[in-house]
PDB file of N, CA and C in Angstrom:
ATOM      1  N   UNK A   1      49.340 -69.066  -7.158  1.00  0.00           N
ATOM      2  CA  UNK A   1      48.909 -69.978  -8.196  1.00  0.00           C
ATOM      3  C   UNK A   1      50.098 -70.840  -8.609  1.00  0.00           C
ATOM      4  N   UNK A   2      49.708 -72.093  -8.571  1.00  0.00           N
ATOM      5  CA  UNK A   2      50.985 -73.075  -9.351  1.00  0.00           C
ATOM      6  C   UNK A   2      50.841 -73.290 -10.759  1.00  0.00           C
ATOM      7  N   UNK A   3      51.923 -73.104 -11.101  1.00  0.00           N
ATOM      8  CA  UNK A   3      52.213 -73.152 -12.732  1.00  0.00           C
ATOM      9  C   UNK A   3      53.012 -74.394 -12.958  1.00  0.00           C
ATOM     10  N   UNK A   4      51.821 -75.842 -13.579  1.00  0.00           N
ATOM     11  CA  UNK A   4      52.742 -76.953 -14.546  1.00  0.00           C
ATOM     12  C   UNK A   4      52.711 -76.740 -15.801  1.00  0.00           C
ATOM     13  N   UNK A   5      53.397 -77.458 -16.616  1.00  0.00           N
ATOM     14  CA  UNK A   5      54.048 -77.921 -17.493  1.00  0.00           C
ATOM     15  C   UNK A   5      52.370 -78.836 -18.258  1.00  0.00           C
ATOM     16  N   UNK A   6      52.081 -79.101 -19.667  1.00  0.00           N
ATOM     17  CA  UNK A   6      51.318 -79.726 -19.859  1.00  0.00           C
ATOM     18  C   UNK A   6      51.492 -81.066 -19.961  1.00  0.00           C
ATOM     19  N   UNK A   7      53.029 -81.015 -20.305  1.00  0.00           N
ATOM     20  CA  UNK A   7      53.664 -82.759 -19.757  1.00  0.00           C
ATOM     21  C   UNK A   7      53.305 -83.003 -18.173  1.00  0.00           C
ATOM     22  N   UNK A   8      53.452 -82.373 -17.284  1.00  0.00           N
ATOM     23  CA  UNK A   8      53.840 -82.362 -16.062  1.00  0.00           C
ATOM     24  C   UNK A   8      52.375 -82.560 -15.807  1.00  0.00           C
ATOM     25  N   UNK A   9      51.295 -81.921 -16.285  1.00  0.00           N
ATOM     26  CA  UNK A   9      49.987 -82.093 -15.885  1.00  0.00           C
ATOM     27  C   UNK A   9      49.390 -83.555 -16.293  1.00  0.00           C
ATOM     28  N   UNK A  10      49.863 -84.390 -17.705  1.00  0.00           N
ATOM     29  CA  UNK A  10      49.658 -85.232 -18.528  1.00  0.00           C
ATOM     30  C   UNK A  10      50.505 -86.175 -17.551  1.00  0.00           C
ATOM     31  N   UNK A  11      51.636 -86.487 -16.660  1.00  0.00           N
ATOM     32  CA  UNK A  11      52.380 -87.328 -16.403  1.00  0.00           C
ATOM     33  C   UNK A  11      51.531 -87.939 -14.805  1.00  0.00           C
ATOM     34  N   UNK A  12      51.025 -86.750 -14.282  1.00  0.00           N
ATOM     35  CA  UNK A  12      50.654 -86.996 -12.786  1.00  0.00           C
ATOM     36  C   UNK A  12      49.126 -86.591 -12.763  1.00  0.00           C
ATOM     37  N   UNK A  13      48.025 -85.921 -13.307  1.00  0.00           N
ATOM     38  CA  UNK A  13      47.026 -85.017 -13.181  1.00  0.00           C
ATOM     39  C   UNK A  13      46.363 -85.515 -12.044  1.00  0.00           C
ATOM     40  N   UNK A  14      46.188 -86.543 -11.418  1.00  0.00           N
ATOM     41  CA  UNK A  14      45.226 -87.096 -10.076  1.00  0.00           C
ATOM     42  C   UNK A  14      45.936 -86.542  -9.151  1.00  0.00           C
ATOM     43  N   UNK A  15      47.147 -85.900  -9.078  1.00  0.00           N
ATOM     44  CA  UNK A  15      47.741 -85.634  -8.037  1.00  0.00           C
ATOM     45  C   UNK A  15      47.707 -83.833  -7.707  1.00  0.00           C
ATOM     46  N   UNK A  16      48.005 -83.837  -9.059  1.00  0.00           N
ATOM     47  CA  UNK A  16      47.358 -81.900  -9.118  1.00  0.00           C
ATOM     48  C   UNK A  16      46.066 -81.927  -8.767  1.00  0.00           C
ATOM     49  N   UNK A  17      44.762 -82.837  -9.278  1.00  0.00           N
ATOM     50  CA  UNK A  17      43.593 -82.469  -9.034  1.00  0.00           C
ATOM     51  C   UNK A  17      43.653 -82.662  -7.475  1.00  0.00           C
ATOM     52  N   UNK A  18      43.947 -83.770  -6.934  1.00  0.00           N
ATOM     53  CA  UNK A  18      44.190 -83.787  -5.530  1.00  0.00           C
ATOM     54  C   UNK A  18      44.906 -82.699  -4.519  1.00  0.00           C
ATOM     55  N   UNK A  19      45.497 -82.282  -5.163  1.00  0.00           N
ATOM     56  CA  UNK A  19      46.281 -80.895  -4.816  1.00  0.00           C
ATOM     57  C   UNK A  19      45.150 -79.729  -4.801  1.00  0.00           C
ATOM     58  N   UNK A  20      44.834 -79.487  -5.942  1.00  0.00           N
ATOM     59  CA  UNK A  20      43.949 -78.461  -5.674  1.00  0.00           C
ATOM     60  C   UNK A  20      42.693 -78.247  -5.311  1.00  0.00           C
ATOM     61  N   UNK A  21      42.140 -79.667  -4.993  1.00  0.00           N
ATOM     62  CA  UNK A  21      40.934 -80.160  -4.471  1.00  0.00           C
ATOM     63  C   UNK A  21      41.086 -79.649  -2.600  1.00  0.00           C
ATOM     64  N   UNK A  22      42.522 -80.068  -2.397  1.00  0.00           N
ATOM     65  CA  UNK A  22      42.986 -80.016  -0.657  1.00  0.00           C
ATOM     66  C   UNK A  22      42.897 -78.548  -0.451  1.00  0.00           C
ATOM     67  N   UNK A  23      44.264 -77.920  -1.108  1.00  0.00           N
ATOM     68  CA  UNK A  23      44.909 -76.710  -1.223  1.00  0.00           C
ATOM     69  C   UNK A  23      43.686 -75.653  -1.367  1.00  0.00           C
ATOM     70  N   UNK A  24      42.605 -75.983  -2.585  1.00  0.00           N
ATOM     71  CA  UNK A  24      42.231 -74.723  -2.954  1.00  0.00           C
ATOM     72  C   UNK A  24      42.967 -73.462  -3.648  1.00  0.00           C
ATOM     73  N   UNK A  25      43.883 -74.223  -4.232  1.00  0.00           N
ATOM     74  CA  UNK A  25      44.887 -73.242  -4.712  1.00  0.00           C
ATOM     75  C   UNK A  25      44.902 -73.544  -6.408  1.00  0.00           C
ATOM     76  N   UNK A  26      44.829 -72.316  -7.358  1.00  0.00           N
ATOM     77  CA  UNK A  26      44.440 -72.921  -8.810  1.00  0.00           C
ATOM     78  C   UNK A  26      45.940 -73.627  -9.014  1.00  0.00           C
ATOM     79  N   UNK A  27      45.502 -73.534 -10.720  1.00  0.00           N
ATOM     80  CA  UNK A  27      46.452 -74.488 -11.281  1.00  0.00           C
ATOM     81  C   UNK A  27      46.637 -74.304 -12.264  1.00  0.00           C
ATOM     82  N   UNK A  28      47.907 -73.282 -12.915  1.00  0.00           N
ATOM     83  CA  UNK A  28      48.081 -72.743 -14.090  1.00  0.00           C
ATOM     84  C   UNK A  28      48.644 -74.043 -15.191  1.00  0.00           C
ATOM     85  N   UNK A  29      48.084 -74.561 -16.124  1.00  0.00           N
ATOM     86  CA  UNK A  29      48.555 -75.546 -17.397  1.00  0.00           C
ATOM     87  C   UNK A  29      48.699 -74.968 -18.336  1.00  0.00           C
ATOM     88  N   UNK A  30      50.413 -74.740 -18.260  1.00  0.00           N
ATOM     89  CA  UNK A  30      50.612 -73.985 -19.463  1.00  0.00           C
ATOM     90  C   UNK A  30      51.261 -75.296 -20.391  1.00  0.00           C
ATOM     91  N   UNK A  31      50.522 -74.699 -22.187  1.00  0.00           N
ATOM     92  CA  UNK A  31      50.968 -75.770 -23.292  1.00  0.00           C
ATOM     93  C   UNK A  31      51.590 -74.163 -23.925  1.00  0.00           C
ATOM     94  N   UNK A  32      51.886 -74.743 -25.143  1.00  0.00           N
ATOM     95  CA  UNK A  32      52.710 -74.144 -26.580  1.00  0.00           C
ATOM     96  C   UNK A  32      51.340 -73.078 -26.688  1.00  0.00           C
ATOM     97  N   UNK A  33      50.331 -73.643 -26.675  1.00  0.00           N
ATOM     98  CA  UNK A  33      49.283 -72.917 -27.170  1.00  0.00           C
ATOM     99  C   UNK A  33      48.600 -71.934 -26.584  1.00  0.00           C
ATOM    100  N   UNK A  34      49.022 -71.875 -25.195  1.00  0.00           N
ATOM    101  CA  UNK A  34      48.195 -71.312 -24.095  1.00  0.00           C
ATOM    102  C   UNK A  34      48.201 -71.549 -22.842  1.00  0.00           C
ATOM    103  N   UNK A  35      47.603 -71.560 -22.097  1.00  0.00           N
ATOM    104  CA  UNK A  35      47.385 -71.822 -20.807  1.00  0.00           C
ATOM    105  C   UNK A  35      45.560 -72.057 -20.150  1.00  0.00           C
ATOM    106  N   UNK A  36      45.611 -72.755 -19.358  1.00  0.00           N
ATOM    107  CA  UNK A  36      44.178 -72.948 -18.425  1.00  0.00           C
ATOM    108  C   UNK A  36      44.330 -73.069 -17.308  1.00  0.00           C
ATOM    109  N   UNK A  37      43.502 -72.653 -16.769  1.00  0.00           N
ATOM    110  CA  UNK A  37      43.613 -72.599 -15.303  1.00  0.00           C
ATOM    111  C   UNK A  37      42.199 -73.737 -14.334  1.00  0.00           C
ATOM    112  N   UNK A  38      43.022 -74.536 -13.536  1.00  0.00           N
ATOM    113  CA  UNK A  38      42.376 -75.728 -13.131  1.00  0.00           C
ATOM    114  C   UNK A  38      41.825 -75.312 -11.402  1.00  0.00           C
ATOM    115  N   UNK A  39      40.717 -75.210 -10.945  1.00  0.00           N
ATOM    116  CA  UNK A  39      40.169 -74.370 -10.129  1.00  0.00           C
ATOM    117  C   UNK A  39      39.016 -76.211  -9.083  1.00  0.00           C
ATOM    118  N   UNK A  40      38.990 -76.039  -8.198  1.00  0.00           N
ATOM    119  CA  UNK A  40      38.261 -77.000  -7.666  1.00  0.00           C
ATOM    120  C   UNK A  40      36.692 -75.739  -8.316  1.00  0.00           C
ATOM    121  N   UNK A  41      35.788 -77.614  -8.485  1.00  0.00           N
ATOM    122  CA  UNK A  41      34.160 -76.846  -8.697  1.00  0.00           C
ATOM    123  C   UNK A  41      33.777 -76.192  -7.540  1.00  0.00           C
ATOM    124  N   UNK A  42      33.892 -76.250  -6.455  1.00  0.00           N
ATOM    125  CA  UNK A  42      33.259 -75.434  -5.406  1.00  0.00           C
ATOM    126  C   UNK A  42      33.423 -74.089  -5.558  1.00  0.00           C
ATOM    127  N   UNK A  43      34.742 -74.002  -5.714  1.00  0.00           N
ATOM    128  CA  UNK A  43      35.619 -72.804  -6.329  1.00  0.00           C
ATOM    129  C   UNK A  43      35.108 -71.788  -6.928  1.00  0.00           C
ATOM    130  N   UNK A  44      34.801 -72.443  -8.188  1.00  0.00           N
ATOM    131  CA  UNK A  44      34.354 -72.203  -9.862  1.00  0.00           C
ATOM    132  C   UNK A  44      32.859 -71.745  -9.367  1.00  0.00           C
ATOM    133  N   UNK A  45      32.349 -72.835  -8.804  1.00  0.00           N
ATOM    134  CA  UNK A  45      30.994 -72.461  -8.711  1.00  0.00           C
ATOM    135  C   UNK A  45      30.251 -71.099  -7.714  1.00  0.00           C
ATOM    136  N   UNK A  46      31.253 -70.844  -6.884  1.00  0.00           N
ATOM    137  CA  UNK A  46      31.474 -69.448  -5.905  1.00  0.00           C
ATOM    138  C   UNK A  46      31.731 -68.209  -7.095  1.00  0.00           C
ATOM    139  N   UNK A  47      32.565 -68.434  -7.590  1.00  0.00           N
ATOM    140  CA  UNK A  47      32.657 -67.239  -8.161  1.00  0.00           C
ATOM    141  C   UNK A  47      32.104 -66.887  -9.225  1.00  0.00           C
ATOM    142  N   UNK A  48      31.025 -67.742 -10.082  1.00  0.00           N
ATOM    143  CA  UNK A  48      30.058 -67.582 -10.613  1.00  0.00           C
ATOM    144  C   UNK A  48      28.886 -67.185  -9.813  1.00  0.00           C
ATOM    145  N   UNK A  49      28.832 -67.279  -8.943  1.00  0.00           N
ATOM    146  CA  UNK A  49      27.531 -66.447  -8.304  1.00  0.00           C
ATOM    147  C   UNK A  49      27.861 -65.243  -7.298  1.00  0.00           C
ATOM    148  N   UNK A  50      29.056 -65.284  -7.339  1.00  0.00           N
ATOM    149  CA  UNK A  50      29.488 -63.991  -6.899  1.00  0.00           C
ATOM    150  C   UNK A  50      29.436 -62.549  -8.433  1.00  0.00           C
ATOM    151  N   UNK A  51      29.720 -63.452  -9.620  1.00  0.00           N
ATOM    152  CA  UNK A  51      29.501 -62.438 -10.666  1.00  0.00           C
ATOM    153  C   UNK A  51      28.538 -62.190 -10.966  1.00  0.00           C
ATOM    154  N   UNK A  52      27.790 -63.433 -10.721  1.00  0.00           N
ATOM    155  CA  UNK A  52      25.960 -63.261 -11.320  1.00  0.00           C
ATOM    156  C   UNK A  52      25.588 -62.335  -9.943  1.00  0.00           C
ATOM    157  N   UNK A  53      25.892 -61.850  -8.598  1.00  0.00           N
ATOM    158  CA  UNK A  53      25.128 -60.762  -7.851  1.00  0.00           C
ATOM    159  C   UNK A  53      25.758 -59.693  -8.304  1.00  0.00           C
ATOM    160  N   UNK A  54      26.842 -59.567  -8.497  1.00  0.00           N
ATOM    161  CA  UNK A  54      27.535 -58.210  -8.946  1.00  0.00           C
ATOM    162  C   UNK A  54      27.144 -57.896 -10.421  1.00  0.00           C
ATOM    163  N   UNK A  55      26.481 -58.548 -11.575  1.00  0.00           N
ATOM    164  CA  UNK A  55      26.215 -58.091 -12.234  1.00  0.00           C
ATOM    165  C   UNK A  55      24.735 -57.659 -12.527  1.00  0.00           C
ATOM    166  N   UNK A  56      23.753 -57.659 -11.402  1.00  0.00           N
ATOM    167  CA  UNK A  56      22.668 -57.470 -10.685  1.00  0.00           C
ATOM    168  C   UNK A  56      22.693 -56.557 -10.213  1.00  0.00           C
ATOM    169  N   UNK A  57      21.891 -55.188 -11.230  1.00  0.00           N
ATOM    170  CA  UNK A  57      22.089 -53.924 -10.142  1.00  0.00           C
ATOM    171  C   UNK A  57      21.632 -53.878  -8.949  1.00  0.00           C
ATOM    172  N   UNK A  58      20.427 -54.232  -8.754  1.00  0.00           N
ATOM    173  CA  UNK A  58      19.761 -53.883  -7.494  1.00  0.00           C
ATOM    174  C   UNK A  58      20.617 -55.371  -6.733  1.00  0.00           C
ATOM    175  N   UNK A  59      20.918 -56.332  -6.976  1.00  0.00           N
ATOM    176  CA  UNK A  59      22.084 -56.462  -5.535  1.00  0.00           C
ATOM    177  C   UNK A  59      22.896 -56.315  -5.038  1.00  0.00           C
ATOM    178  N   UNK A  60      23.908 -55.403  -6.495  1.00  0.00           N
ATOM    179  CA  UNK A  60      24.986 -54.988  -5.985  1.00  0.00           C
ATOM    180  C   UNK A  60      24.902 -54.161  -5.105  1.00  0.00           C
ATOM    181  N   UNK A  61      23.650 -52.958  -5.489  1.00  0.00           N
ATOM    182  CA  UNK A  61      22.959 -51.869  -4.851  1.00  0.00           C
ATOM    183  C   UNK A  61      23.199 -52.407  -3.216  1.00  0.00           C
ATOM    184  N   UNK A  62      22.368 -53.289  -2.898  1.00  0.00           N
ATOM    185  CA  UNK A  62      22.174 -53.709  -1.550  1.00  0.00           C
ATOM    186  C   UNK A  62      23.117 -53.911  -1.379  1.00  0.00           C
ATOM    187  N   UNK A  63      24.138 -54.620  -1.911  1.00  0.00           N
ATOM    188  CA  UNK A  63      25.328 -55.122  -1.266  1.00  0.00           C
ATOM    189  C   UNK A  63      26.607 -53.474  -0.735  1.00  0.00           C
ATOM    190  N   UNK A  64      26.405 -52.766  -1.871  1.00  0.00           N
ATOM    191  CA  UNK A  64      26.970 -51.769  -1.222  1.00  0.00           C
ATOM    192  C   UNK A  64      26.515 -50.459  -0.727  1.00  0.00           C
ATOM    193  N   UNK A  65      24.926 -50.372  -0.373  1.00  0.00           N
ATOM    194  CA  UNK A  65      24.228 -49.982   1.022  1.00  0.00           C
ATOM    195  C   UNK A  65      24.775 -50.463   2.161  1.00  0.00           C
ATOM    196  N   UNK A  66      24.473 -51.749   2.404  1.00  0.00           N
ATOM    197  CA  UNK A  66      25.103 -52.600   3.751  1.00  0.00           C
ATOM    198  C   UNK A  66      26.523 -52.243   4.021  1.00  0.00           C
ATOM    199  N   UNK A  67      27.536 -52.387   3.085  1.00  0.00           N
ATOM    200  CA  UNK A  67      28.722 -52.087   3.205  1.00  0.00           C
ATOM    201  C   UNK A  67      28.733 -50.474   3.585  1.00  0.00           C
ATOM    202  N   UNK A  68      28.349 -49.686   3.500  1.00  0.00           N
ATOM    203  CA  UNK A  68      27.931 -48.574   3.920  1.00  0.00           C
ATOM    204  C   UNK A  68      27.547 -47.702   4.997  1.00  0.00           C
ATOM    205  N   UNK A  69      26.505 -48.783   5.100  1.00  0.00           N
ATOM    206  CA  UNK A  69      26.050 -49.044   6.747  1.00  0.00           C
ATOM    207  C   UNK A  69      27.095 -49.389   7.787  1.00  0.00           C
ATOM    208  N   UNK A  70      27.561 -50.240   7.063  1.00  0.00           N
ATOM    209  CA  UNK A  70      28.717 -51.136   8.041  1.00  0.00           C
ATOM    210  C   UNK A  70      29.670 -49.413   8.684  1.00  0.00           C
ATOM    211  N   UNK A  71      30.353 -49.330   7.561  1.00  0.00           N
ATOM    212  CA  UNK A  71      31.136 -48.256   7.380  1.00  0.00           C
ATOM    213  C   UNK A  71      30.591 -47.191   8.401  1.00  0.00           C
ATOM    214  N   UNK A  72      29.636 -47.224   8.267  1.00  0.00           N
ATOM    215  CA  UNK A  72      29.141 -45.806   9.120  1.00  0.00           C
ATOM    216  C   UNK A  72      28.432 -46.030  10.758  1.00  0.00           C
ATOM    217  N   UNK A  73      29.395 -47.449  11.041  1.00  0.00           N
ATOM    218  CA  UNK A  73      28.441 -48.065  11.988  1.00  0.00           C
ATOM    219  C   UNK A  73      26.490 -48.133  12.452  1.00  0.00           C
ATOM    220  N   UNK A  74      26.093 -47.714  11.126  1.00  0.00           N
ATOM    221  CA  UNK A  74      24.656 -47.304  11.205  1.00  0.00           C
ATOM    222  C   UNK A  74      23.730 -49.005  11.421  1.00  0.00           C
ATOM    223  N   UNK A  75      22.983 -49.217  12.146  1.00  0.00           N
ATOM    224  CA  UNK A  75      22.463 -50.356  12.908  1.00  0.00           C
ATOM    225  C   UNK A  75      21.364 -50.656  11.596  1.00  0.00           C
ATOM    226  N   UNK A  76      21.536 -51.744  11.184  1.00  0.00           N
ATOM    227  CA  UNK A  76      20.411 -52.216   9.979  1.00  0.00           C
ATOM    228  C   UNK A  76      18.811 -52.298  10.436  1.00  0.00           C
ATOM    229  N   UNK A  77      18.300 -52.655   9.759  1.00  0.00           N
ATOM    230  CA  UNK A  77      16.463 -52.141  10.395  1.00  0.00           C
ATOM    231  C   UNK A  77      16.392 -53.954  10.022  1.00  0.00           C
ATOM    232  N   UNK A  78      15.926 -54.335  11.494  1.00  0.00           N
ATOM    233  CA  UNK A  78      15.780 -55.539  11.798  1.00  0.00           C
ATOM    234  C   UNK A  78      14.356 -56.171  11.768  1.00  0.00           C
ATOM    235  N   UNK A  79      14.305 -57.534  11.474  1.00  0.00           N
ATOM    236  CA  UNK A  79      12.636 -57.825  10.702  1.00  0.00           C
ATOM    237  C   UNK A  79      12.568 -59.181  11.343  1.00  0.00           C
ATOM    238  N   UNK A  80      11.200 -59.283  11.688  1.00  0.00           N
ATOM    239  CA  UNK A  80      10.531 -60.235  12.792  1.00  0.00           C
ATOM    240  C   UNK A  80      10.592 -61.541  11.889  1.00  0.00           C
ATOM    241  N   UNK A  81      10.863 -63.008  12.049  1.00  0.00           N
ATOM    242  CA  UNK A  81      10.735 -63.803  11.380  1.00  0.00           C
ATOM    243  C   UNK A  81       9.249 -63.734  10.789  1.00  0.00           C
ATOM    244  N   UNK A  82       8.145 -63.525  11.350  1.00  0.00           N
ATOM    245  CA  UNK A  82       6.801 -63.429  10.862  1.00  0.00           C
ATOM    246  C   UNK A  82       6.749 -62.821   9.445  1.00  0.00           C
ATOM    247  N   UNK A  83       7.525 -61.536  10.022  1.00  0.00           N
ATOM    248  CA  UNK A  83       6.990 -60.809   8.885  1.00  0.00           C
ATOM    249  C   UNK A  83       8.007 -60.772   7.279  1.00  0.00           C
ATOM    250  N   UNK A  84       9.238 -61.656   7.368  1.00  0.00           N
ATOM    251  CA  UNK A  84      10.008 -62.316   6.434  1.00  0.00           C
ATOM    252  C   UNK A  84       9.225 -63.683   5.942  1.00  0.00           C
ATOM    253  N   UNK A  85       8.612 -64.305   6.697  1.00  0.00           N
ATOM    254  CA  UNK A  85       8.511 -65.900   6.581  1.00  0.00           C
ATOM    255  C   UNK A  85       6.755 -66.036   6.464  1.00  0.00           C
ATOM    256  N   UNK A  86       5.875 -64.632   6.571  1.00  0.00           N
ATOM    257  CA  UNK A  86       4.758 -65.039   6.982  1.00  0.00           C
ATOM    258  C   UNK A  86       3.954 -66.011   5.766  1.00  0.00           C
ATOM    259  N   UNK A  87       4.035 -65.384   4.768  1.00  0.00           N
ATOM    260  CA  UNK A  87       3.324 -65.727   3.421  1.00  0.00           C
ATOM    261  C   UNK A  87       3.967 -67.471   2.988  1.00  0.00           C
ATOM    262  N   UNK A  88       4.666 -67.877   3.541  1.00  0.00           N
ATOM    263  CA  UNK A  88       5.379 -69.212   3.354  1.00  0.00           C
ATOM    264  C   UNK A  88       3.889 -70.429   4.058  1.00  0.00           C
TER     265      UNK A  88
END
């Protein structure tokens, strides 16, 4: 994570946002008062729906069944497009 200055963010900011737009790398703005952290939206928006499944029992559930499976090399029970897609 890069850590500016809130001058430093205030003197250049198109160039940090450009930075972390490329990079993908946050962007610590520290003031007197605090700090924020400057994240591209793609970013932001990933890891909000990564919290919204993890805070979803039954997907976390699934999510760490599968991981499980994985683990135990056990072969997942595989489903015919028909019978996923039929009712569409």
């Amino acid at each position: 994570m890069k850590t500016i200055t809130l001058e430093q963010a205030n003197k250049d900011l198109i160039s940090h946002i450009n930075y972390s737009l490329k990079t993908h790398e946050e962007i610590n703005i520290a003031s007197e008062n605090g700090a924020i952290v400057m994240i591209p939206q793609e970013d932001y928006d990933s890891m909000v729906e990564t919290l919204r499944l993890l805070a979803d029992k039954k997907s976390l559930n699934a999510l760490l069944q599968s991981h499980n499976q994985r683990d135990n090399k056990v072969e997942p029970k595989s489903y015919r497009v028909e019978d996923v897609f039929g009712d569409l």
